[in-house]
Protein backbone atom coordinates (compact mmCIF):
# COMPACT_ATOMS: atom_id res chain seq x y z
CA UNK A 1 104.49 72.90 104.75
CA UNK A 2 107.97 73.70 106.14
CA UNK A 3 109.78 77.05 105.01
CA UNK A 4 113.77 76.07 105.08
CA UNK A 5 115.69 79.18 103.55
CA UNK A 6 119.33 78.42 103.28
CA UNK A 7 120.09 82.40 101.48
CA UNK A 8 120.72 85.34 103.49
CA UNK A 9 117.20 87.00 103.68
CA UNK A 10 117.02 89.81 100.54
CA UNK A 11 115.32 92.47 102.71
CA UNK A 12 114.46 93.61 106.30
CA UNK A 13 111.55 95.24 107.58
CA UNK A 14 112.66 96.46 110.93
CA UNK A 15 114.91 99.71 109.16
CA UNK A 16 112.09 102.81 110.56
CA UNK A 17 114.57 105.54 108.72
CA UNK A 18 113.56 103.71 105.38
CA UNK A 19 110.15 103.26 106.09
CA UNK A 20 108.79 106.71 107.36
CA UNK A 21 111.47 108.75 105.13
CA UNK A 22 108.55 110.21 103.27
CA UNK A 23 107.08 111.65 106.60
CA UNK A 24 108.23 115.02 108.13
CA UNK A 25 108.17 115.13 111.82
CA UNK A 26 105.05 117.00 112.33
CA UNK A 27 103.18 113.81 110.45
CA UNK A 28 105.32 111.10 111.84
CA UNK A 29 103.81 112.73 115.38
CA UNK A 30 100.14 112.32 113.68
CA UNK A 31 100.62 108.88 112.67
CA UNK A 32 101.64 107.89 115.99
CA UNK A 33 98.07 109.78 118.03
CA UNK A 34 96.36 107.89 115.28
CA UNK A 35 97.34 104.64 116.06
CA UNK A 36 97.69 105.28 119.34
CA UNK A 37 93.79 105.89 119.33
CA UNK A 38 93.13 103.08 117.04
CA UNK A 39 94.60 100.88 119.60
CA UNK A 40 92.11 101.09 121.82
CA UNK A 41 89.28 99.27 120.50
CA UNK A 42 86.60 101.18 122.76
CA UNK A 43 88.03 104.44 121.63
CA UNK A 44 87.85 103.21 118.14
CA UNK A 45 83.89 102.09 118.44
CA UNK A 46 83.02 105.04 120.30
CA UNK A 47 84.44 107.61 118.45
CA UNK A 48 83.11 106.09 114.98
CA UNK A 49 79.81 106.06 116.28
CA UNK A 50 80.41 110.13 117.21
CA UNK A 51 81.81 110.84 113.92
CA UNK A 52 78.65 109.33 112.49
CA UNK A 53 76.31 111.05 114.16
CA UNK A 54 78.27 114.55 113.79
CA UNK A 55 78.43 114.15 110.19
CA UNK A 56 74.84 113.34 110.06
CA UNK A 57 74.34 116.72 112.41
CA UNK A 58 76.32 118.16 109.99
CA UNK A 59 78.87 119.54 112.48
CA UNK A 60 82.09 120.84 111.52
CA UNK A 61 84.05 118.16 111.90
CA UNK A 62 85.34 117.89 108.08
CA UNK A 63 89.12 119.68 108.88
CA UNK A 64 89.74 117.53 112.13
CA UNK A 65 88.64 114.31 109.96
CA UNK A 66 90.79 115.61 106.89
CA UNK A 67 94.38 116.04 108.88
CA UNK A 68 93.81 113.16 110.65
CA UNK A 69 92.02 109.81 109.34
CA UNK A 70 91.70 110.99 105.63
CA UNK A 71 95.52 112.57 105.68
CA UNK A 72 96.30 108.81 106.90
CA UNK A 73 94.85 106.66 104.93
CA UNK A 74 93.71 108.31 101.45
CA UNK A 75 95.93 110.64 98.72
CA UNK A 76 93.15 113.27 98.14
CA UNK A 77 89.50 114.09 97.30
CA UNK A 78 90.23 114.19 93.19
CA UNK A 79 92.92 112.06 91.08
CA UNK A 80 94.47 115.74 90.84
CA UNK A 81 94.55 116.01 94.46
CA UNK A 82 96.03 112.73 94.91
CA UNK A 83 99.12 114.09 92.75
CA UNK A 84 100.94 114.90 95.36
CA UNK A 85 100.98 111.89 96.79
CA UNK A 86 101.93 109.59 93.91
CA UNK A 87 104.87 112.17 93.14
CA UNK A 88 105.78 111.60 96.95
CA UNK A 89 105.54 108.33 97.01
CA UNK A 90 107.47 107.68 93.69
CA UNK A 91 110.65 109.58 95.02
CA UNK A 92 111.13 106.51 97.30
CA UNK A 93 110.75 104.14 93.83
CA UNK A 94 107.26 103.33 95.18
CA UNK A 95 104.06 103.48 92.79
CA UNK A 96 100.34 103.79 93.04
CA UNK A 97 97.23 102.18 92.58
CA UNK A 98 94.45 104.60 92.76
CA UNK A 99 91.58 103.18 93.89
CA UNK A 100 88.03 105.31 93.79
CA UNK A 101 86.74 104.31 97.45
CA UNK A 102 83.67 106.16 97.21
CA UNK A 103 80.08 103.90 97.53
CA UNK A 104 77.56 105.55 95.32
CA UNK A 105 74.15 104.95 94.64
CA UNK A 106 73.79 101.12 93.37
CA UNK A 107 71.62 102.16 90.68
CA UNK A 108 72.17 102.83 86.55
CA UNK A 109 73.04 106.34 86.89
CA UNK A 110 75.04 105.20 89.90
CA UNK A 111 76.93 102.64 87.67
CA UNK A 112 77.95 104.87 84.90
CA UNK A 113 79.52 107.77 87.46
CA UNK A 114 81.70 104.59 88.77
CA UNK A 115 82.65 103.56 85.21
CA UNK A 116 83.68 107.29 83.96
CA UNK A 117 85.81 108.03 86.96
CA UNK A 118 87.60 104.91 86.66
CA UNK A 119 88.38 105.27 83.06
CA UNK A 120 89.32 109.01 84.07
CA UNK A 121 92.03 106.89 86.48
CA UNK A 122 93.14 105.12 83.71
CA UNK A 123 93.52 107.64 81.01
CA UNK A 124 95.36 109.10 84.15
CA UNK A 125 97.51 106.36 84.66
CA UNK A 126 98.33 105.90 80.85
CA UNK A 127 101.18 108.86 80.75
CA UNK A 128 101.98 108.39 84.19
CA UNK A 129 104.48 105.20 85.30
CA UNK A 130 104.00 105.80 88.77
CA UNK A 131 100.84 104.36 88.45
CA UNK A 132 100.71 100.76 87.06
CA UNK A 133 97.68 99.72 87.72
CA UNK A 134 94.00 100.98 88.76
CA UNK A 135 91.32 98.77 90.71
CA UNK A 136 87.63 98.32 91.11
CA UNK A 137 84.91 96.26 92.53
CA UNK A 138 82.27 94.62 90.16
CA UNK A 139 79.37 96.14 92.54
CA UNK A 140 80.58 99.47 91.59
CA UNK A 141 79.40 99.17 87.79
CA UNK A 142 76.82 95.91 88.11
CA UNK A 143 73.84 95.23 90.70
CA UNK A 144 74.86 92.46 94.04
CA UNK A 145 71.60 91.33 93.34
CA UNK A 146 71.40 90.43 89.48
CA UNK A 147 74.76 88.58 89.93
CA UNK A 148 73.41 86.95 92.88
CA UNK A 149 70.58 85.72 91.10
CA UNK A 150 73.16 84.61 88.54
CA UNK A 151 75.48 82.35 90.59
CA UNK A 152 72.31 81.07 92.20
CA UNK A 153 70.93 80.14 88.93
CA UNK A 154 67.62 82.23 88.97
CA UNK A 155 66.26 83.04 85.43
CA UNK A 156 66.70 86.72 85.13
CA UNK A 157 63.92 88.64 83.32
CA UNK A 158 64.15 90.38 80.13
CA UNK A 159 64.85 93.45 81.72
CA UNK A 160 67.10 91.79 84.56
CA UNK A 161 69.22 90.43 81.48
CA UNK A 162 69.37 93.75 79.69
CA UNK A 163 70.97 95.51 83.39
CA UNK A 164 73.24 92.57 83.47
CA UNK A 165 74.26 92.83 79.98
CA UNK A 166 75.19 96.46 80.45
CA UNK A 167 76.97 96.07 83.53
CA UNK A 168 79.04 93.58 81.38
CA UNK A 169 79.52 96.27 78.68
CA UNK A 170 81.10 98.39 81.34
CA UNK A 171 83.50 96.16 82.61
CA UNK A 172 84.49 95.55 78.75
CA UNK A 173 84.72 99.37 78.46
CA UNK A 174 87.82 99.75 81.94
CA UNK A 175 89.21 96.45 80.48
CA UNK A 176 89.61 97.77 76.73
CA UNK A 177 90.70 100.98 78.33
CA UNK A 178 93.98 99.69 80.22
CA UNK A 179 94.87 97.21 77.38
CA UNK A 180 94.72 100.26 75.31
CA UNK A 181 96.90 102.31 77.62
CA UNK A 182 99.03 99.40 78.82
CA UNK A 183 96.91 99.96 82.25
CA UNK A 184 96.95 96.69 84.96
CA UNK A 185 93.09 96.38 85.96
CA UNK A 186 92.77 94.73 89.31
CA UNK A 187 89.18 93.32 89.74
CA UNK A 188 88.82 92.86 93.63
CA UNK A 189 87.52 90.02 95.26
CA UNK A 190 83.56 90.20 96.73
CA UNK A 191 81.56 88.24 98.84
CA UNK A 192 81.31 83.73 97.93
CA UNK A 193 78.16 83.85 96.85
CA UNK A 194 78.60 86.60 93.79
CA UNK A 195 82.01 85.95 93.46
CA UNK A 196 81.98 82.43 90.90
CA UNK A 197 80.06 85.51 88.39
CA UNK A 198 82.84 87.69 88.84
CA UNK A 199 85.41 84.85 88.21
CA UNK A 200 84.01 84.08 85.04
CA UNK A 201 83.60 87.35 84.07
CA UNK A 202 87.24 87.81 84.97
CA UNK A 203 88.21 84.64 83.21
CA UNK A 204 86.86 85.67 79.90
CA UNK A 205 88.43 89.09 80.40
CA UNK A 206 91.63 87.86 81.01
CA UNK A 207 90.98 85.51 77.79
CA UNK A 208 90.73 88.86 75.86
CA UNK A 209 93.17 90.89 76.89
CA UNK A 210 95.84 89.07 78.44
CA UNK A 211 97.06 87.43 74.96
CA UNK A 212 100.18 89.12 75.09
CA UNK A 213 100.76 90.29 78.56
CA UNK A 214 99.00 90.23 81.50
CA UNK A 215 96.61 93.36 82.05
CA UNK A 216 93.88 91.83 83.85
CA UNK A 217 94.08 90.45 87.18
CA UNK A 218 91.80 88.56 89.07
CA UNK A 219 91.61 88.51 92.86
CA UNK A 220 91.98 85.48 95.26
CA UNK A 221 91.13 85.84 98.58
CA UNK A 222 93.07 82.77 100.55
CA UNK A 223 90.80 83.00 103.88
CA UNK A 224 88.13 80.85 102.08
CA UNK A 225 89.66 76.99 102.30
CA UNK A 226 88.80 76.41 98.32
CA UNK A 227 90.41 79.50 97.15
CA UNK A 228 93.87 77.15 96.29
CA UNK A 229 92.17 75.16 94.02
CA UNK A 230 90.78 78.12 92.53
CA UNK A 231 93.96 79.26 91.53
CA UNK A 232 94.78 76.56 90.25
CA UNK A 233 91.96 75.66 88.31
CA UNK A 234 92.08 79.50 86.53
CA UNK A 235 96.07 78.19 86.11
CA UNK A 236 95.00 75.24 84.22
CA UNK A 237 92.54 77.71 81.87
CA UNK A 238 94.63 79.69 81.01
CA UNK A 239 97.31 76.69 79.69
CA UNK A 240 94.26 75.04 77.81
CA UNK A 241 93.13 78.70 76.31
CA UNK A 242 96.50 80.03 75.59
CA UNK A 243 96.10 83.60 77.62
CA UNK A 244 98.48 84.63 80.46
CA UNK A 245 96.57 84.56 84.00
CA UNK A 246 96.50 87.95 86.15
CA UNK A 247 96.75 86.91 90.30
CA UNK A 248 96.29 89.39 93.04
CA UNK A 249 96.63 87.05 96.24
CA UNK A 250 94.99 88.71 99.14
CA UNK A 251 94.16 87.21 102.43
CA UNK A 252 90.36 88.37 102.48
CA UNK A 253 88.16 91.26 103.45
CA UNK A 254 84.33 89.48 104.32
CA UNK A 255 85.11 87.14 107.14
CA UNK A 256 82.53 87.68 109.73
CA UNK A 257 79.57 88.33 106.93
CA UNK A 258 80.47 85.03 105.24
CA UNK A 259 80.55 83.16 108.50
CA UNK A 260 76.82 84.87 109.70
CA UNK A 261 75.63 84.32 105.89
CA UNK A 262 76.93 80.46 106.20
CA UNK A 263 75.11 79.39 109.89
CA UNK A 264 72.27 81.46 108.54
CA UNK A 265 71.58 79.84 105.68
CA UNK A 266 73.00 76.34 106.61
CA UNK A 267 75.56 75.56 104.43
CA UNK A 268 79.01 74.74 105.15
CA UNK A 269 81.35 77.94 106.46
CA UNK A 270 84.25 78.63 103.24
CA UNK A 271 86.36 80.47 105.97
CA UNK A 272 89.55 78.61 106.58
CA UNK A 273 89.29 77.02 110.29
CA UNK A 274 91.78 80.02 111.27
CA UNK A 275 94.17 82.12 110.64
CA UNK A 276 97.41 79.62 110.53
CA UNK A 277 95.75 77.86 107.57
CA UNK A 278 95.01 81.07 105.70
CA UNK A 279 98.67 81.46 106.28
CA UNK A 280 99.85 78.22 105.04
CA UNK A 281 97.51 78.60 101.95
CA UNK A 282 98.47 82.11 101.17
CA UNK A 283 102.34 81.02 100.86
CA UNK A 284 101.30 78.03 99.25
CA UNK A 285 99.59 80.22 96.37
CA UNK A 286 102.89 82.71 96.58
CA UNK A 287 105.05 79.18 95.58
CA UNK A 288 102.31 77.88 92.92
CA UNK A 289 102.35 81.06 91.27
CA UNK A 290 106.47 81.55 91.12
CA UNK A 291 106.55 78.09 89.68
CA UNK A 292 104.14 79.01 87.05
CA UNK A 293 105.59 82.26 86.55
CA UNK A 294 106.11 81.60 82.26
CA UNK A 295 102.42 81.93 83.01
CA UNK A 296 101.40 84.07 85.72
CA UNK A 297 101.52 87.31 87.11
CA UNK A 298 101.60 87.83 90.95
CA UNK A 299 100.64 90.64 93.06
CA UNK A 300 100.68 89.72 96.05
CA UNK A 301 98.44 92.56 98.55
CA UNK A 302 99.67 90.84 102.05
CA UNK A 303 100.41 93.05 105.26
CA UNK A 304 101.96 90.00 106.51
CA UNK A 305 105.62 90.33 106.95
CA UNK A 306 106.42 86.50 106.81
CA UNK A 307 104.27 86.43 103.40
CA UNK A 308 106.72 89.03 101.97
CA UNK A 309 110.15 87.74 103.33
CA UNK A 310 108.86 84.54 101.58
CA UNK A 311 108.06 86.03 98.69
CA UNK A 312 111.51 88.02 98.50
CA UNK A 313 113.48 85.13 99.20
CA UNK A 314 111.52 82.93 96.42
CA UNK A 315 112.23 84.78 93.79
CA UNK A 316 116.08 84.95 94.85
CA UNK A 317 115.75 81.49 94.85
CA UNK A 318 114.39 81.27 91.15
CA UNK A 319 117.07 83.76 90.14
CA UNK A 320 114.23 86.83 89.50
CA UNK A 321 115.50 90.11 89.60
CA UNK A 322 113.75 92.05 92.51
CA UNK A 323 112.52 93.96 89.67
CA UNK A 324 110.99 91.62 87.77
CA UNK A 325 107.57 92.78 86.33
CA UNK A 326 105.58 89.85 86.57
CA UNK A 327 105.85 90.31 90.70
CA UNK A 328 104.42 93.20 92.26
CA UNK A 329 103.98 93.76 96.67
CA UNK A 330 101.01 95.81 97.48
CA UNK A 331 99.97 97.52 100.84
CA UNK A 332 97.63 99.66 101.62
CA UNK A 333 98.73 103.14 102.02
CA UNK A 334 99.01 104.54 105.61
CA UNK A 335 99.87 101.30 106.80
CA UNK A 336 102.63 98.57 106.95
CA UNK A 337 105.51 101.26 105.30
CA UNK A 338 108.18 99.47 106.70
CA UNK A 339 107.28 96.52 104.77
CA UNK A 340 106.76 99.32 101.40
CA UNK A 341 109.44 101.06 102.15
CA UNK A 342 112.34 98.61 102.57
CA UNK A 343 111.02 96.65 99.99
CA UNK A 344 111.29 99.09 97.30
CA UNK A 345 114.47 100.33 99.10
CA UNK A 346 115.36 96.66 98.11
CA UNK A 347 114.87 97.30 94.41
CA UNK A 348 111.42 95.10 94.59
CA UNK A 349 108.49 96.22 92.69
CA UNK A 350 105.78 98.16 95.23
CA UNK A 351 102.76 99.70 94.80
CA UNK A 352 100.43 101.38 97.66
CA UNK A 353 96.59 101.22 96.89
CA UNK A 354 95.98 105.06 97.22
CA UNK A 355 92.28 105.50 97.96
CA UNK A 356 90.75 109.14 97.04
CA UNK A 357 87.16 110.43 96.65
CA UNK A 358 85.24 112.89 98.49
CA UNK A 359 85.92 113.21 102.36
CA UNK A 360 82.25 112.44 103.30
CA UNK A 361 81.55 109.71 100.59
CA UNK A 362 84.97 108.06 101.82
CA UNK A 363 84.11 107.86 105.36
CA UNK A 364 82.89 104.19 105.06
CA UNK A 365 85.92 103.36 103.99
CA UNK A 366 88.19 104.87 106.54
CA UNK A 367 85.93 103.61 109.34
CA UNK A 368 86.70 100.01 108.54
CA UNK A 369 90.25 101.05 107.97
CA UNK A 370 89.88 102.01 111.58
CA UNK A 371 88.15 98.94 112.42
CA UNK A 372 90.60 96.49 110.85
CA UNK A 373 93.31 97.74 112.92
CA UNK A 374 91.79 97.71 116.02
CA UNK A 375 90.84 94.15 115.07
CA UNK A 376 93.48 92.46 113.55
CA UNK A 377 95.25 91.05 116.09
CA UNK A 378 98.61 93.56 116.31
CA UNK A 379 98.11 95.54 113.95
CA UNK A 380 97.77 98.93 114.91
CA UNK A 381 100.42 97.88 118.44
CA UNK A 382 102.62 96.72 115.29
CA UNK A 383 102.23 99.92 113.15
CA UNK A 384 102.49 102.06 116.83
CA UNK A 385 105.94 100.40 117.89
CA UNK A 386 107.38 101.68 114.38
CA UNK A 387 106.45 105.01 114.71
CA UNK A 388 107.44 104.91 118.07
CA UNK A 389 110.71 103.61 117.44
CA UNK A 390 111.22 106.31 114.57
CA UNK A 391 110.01 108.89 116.43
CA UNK A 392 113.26 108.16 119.00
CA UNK A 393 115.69 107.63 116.78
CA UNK A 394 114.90 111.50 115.19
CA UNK A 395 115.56 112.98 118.89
């Protein structure tokens, strides 16, 4: 697939001024030890495995994690604490997606704490425009295991069926929720072999409540070689049912346990050979979904600078306004702001997933945050030279 752009490119993501304007000096100096440690990938392993242990010793480690890691990466502890942020964050025209990143007990009770919080996000987000959209995971309010035994065809008991059943219930409860407060629900992509359950369930979610608008959004995770075709195929459902399809394009977040699982088991690997396919699909899936876009809504959750100029310069090229609202960029907060920043600097529709949830009960969360950096190859050197180069041009 070639990429020939004739246009002036809409947007650059080398302007540091733009992209670190919401950090004072004293952070932008915090950001830059962080990464700097991150980039070492035995400092990274190492000091994980110390923060482990010291939180299991109970040390008191909580404020050094808190104004470091947790400042970085996550808004707050509450969806009131996280205020701050979102009001921050909205001054430079950028909005939020709260996302509850705490792992709780996978049980019933476990279940229904998940489900209340996030309807307490979206009853949040439904008086508040600087937050579009909330997200979940389908393990957060229904067992891995029943919908594992589900996509492997294994009858489920009466009393397997009945835990099922509810954890369906729930999902109808968040989805009713933001079509009732004009709410976009992102349900995030999980592992291959639960994930054809969670497509259907997403599928006849999106057949409910995406009649008018899109307010449910499925996720596609373009690292698996098939995942194309799955777009396409939910395209193609949505025509022949008449509903409006929800797309959140992501790259993919299970690529080493699908690859183990795979040669384990025997079965043939659905990681993409590497990372220049991924590529190639992921734009691919950008261009499907822009020439579908009487039908589709695209967010597109890509720390890939390429992915976005592409993106930009597409819907120049179909005459969208940046502001369209079927076309949303996503990053993850604490990380790729010069792609956030100078986007929505642009006039481009952005949105940060904002994680928040107690420090402790977080920690998983910010470790592979930690991890990811270290191990996706230029990351955290990437996000370093920024702050580095902002931290010069303040002098």
């Amino acid at each position: 697939m070639e990429y020939v752009f004739t246009q002036a490119t809409p947007v650059s993501f080398d302007n540091t001024e733009i992209a670190f304007s919401y950090k004072s000096d004293q952070d932008l100096r915090k950001t830059y030890w962080l990464f700097k440690a991150i980039n070492y990938p035995f400092l990274t392993s190492v000091g994980t495995k110390l923060v482990k242990i010291a939180l299991k010793l109970k040390l008191p480690i909580h404020g050094l994690l808190k104004h470091t890691l947790f400042q970085q990466f996550c808004g707050g502890e509450t969806i009131a604490d996280s205020a701050d942020t979102i009001r921050l964050l909205a001054l430079h025209n950028v909005k939020t997606i709260l996302d509850y990143s705490v792992e709780v007990t996978k049980n019933e009770a476990g279940f229904e704490h998940t489900t209340e919080e996030l309807l307490r996000v979206i009853e949040a987000a439904r008086t508040n425009p600087n937050m579009p959209f909330c997200a979940f995971k389908m393990t957060g309010i229904l067992s891995f295991g029943l919908m594992e035994k589900v996509q492997a065809g294994t009858k489920l008991t009466a009393e397997q069926q009945a835990a099922y059943d509810r954890g369906k219930a729930r999902l109808v409860r968040l989805c009713e929720a933001s079509h009732q407060a004009d709410v976009g629900i992102f349900i995030d992509g999980e592992e291959s072999w639960i994930q054809e359950v969670i497509d259907d369930l997403a599928d006849e979610m999106m057949q409910r409540y995406n009649q008018e608008k899109v307010i449910v959004y499925n996720t596609y995770q373009m690292y698996r070689h098939d995942m194309l075709d799955h777009l396409k195929a939910g395209y193609r459902r949505a025509v022949t049912h008449q509903y409006f399809l929800g797309a959140k394009l992501v790259r993919g977040a299970y690529m080493e346990k699908e690859r183990e699982r795979a040669e384990e088991l025997d079965y043939p690997d659905p990681i993409q050979p590497n990372k220049e396919a991924t590529d190639e699909d992921y734009n691919r899936a950008i261009l499907f979904c822009l020439n579908h876009k009487q039908r589709i809504s695209l967010c597109s959750g890509s720390h890939n600078e390429y992915s976005n100029y592409y993106l930009a310069m597409l819907m120049e090229k179909h005459s969208m306004k940046p502001n369209d609202p079927r076309v949303y960029f996503a990053q993850l907060y604490g990380m790729s702001d010069n792609i956030s920043f100078n986007l929505s600097r642009a006039g481009f529709n952005v949105a940060k997933y904002l994680p928040y949830g107690p420090l402790e009960a977080v920690m998983p969360y910010l470790f592979r945050r930690a991890e990811e950096n270290t191990a996706v190859r230029g990351q955290s050197s990437r996000e370093l030279t920024m702050v580095d180069q902002e931290m010069k041009r303040r002098r």
